[in-house]
C-alpha atoms as a PDB file:
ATOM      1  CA  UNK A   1      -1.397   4.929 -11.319  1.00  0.00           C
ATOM      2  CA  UNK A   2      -3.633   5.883  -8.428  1.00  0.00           C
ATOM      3  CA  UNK A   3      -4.577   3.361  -5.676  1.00  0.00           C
ATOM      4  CA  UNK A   4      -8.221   2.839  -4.179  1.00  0.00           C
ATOM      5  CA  UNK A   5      -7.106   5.323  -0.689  1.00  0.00           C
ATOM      6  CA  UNK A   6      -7.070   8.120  -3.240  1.00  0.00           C
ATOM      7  CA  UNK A   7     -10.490   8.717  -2.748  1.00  0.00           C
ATOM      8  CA  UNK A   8      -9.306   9.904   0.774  1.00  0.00           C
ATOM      9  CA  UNK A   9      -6.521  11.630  -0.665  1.00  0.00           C
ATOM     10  CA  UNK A  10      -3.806   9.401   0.881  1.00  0.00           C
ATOM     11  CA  UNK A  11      -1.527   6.692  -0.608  1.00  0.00           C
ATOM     12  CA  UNK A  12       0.674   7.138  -3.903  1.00  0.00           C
ATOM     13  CA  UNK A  13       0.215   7.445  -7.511  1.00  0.00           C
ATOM     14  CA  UNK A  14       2.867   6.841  -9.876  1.00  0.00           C
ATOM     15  CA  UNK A  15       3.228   8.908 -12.783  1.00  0.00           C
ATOM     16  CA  UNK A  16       4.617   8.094 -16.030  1.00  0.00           C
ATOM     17  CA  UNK A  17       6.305   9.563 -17.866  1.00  0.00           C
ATOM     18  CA  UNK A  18       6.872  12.171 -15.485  1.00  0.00           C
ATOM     19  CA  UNK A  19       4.296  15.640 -16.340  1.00  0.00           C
ATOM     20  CA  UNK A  20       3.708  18.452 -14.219  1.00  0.00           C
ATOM     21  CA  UNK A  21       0.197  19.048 -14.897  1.00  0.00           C
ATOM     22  CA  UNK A  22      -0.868  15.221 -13.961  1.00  0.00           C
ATOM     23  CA  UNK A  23       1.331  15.432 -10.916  1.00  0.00           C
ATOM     24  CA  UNK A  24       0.136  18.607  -9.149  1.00  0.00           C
ATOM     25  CA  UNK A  25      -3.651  16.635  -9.951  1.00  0.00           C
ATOM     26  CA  UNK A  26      -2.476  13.735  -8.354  1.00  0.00           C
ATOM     27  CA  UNK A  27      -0.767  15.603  -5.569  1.00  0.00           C
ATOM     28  CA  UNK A  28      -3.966  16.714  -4.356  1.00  0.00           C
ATOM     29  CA  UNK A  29      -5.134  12.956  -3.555  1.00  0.00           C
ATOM     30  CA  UNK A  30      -1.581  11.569  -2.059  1.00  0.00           C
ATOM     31  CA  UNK A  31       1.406  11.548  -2.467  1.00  0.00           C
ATOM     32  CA  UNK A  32       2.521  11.419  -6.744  1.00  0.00           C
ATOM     33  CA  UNK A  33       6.081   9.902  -7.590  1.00  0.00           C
ATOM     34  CA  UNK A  34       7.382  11.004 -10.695  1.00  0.00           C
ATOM     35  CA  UNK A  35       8.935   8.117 -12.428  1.00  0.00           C
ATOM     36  CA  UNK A  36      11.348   8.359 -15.628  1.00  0.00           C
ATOM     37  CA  UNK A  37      11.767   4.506 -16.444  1.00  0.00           C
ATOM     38  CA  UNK A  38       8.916   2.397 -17.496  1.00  0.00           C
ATOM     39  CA  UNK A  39      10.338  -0.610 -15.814  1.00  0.00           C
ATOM     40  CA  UNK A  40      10.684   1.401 -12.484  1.00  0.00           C
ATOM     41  CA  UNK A  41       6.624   1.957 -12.870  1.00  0.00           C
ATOM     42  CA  UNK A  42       6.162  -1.508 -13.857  1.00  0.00           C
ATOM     43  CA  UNK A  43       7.944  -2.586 -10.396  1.00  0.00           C
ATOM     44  CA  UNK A  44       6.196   0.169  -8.428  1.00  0.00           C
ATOM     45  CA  UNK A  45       2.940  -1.053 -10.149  1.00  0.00           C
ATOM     46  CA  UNK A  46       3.229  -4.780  -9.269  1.00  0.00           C
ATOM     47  CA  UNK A  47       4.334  -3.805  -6.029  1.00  0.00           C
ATOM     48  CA  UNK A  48       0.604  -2.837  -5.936  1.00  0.00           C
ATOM     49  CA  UNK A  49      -0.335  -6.499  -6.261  1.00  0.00           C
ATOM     50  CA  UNK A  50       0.397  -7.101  -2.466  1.00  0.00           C
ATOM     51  CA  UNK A  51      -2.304  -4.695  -1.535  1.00  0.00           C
ATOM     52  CA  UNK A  52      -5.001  -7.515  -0.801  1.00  0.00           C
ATOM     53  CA  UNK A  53      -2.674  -9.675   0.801  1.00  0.00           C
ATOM     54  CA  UNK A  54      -2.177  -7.186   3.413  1.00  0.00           C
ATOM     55  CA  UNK A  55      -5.334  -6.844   4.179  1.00  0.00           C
ATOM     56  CA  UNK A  56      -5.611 -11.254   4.268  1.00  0.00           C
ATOM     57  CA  UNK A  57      -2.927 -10.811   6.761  1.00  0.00           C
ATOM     58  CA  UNK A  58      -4.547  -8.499   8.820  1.00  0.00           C
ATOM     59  CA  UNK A  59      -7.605 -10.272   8.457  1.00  0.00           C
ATOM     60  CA  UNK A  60      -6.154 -13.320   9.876  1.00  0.00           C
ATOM     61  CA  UNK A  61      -4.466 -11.172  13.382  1.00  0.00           C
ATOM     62  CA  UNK A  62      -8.534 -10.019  13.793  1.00  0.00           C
ATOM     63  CA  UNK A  63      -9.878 -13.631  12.897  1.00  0.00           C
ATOM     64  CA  UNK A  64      -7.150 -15.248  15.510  1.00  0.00           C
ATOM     65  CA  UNK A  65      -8.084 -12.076  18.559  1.00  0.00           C
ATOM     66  CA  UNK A  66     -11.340 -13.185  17.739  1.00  0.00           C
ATOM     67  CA  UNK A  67     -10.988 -16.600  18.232  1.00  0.00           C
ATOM     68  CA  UNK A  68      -9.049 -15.569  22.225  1.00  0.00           C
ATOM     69  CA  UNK A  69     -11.863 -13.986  22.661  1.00  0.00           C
ATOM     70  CA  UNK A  70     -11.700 -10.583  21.684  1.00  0.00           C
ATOM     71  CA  UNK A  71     -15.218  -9.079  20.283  1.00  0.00           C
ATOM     72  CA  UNK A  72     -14.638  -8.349  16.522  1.00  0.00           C
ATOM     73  CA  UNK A  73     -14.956  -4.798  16.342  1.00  0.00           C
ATOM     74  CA  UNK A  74     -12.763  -4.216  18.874  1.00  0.00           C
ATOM     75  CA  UNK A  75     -10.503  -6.847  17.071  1.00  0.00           C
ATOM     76  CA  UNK A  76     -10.515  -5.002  13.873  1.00  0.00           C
ATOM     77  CA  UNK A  77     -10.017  -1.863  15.212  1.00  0.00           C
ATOM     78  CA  UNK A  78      -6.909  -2.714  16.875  1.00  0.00           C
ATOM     79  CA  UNK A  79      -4.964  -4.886  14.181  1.00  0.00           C
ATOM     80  CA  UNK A  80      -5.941  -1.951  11.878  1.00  0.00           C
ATOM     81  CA  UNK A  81      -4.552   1.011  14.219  1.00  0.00           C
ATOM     82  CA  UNK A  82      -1.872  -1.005  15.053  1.00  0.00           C
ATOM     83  CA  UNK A  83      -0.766  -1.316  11.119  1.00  0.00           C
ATOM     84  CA  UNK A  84      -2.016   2.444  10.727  1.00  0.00           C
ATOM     85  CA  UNK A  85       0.738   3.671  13.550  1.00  0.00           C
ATOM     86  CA  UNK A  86       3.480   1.267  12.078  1.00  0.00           C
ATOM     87  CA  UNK A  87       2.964   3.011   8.757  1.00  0.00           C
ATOM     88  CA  UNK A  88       3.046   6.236  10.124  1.00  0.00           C
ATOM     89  CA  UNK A  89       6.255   5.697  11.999  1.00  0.00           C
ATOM     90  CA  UNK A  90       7.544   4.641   8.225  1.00  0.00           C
ATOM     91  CA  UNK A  91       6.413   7.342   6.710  1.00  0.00           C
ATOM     92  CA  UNK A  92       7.935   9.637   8.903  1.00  0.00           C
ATOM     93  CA  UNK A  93      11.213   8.333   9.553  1.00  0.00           C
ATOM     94  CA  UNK A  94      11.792   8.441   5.286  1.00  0.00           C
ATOM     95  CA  UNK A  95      16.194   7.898   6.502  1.00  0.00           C
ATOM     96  CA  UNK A  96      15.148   4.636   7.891  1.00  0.00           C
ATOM     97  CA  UNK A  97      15.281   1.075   6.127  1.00  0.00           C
ATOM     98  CA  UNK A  98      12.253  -0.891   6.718  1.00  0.00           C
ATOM     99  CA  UNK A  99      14.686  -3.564   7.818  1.00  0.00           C
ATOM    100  CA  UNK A 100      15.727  -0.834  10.980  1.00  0.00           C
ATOM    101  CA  UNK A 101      12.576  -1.104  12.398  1.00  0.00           C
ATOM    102  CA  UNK A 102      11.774  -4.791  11.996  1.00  0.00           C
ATOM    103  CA  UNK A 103      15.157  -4.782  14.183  1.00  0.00           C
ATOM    104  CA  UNK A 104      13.645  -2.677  16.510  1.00  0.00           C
ATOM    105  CA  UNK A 105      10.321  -4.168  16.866  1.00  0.00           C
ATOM    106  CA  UNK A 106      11.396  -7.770  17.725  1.00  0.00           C
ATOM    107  CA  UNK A 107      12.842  -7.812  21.391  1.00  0.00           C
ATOM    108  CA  UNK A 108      15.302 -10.453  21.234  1.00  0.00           C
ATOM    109  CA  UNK A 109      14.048 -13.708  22.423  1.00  0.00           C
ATOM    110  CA  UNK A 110      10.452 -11.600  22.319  1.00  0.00           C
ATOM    111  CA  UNK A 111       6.982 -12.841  20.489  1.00  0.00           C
ATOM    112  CA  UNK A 112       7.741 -10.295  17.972  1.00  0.00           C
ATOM    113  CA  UNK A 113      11.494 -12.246  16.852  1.00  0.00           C
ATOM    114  CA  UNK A 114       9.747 -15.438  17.457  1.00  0.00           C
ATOM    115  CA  UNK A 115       7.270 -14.577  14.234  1.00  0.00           C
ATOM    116  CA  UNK A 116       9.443 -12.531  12.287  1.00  0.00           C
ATOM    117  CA  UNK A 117      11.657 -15.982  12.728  1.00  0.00           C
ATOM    118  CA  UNK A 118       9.109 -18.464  12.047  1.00  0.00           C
ATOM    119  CA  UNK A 119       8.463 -16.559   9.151  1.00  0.00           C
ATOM    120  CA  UNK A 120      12.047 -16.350   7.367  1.00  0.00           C
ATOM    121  CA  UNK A 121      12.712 -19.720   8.181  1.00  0.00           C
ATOM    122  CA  UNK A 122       9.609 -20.668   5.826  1.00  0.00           C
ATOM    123  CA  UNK A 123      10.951 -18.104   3.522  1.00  0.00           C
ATOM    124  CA  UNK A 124       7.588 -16.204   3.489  1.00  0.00           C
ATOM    125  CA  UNK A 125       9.481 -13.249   2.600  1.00  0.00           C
ATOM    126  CA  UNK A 126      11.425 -14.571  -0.663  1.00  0.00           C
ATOM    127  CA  UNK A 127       8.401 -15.622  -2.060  1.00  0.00           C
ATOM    128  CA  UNK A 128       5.975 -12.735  -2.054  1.00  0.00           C
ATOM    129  CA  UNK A 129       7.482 -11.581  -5.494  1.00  0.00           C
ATOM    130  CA  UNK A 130       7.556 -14.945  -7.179  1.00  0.00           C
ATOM    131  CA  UNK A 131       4.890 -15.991  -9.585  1.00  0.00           C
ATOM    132  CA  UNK A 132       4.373 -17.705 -12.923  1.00  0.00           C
ATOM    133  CA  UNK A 133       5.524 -16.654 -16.055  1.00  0.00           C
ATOM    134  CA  UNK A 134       3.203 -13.903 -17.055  1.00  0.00           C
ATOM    135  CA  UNK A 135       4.049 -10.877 -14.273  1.00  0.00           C
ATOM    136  CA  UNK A 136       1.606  -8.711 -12.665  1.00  0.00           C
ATOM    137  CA  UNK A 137       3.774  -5.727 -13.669  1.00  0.00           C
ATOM    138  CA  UNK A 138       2.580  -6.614 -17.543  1.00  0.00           C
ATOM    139  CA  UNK A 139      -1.123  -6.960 -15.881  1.00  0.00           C
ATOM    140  CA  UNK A 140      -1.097  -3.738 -14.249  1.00  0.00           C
ATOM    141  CA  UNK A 141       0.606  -1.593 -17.147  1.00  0.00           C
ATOM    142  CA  UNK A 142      -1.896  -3.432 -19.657  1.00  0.00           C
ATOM    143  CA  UNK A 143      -5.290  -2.347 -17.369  1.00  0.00           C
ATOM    144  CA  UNK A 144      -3.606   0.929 -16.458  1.00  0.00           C
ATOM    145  CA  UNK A 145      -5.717   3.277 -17.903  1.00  0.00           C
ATOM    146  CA  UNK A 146      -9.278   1.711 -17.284  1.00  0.00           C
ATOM    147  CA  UNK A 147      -7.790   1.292 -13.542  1.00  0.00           C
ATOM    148  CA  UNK A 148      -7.205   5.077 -13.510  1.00  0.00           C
ATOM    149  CA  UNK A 149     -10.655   6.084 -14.893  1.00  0.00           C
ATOM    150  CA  UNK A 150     -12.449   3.645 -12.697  1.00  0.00           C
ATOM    151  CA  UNK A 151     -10.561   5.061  -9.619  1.00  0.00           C
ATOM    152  CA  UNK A 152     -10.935   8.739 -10.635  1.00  0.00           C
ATOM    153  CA  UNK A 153     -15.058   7.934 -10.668  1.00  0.00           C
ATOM    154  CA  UNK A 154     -14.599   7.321  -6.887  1.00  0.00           C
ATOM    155  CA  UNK A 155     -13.632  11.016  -6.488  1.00  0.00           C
ATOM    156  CA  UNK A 156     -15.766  13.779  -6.434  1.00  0.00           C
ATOM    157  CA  UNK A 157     -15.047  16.082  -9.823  1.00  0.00           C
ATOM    158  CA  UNK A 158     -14.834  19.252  -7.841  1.00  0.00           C
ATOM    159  CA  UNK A 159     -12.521  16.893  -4.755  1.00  0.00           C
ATOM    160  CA  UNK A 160      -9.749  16.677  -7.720  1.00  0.00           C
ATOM    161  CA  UNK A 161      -9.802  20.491  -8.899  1.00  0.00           C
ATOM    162  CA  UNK A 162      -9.216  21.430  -4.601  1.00  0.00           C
ATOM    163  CA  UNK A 163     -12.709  21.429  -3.860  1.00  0.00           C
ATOM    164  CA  UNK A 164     -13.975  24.151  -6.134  1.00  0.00           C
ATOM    165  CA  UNK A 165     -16.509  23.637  -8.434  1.00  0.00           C
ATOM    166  CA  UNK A 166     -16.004  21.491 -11.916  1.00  0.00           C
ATOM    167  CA  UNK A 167     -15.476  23.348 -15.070  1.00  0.00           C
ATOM    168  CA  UNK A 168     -18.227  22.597 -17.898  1.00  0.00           C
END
């Protein structure tokens, strides 16, 4: 299923069941995983479901530089380069556990531990994938395909054939 950042041919798309055709399309907007299990695309799918949080968060690092003082552009810009370069150095250290370089991020007795403290101790991280009966794996697998059309709208026809023009 592709994500909204498609449309600037970054992020991931899982496919599934795994075909070669729809993965070499989706290739050319991302990065396509090829999954063979349902349930492993209904995990990767609900994963999706953390998407606006992470923005929320990031909203709320602006809104507090903002409220220090910082002018909000220049507050946006920064928490969102500052994520941007974090996600880079994930992306291209693929050997690495995310866990590795929360360990190396948070100086000991540094701001950094402080948070990433603060934050376990409330259990913050335990409870990001707990919600009420119905799961937002079934939601995402049962609006899959109107998700995909909507999100293949967003891209130019001749964008998804390599930028030639569209076939009639």
């Amino acid at each position: 299923m592709p994500l909204p950042s498609v449309a600037n041919r970054q992020g991931p798309a899982a496919i599934y069941p795994p075909d070669e055709t729809v993965t070499d399309l989706f290739a050319t907007l991302g990065t396509a995983f090829e999954v063979e299990e349902e349930d492993e695309f209904d995990a990767l799918c609900a994963a999706t479901a953390t998407i606006a949080s992470y923005f929320a968060f990031a909203d709320s690092i602006a809104s507090w530089l903002v409220g220090q003082g910082v002018p909000p552009g220049k507050a946006r810009e920064y928490v969102a380069r500052m994520f941007w370069a974090l996600g880079n150095t994930a992306v291209n250290a693929p050997e690495r556990s995310f866990q590795s370089f929360a360990g190396d991020h948070a100086t000991p007795g540094g701001i950094n531990e402080q948070v990433l403290t603060h934050l376990v101790e409330h259990r913050t991280f335990e409870i990001v994938f707990r919600w009420p009966e119905r799961s937002y794996a079934q939601d995402c697998v049962g609006s899959a395909e109107a998700l995909i059309e909507s999100q293949l709208r967003t891209v130019p026809r001749a964008s998804l054939l390599g930028g030639g023009a569209a076939p009639c």
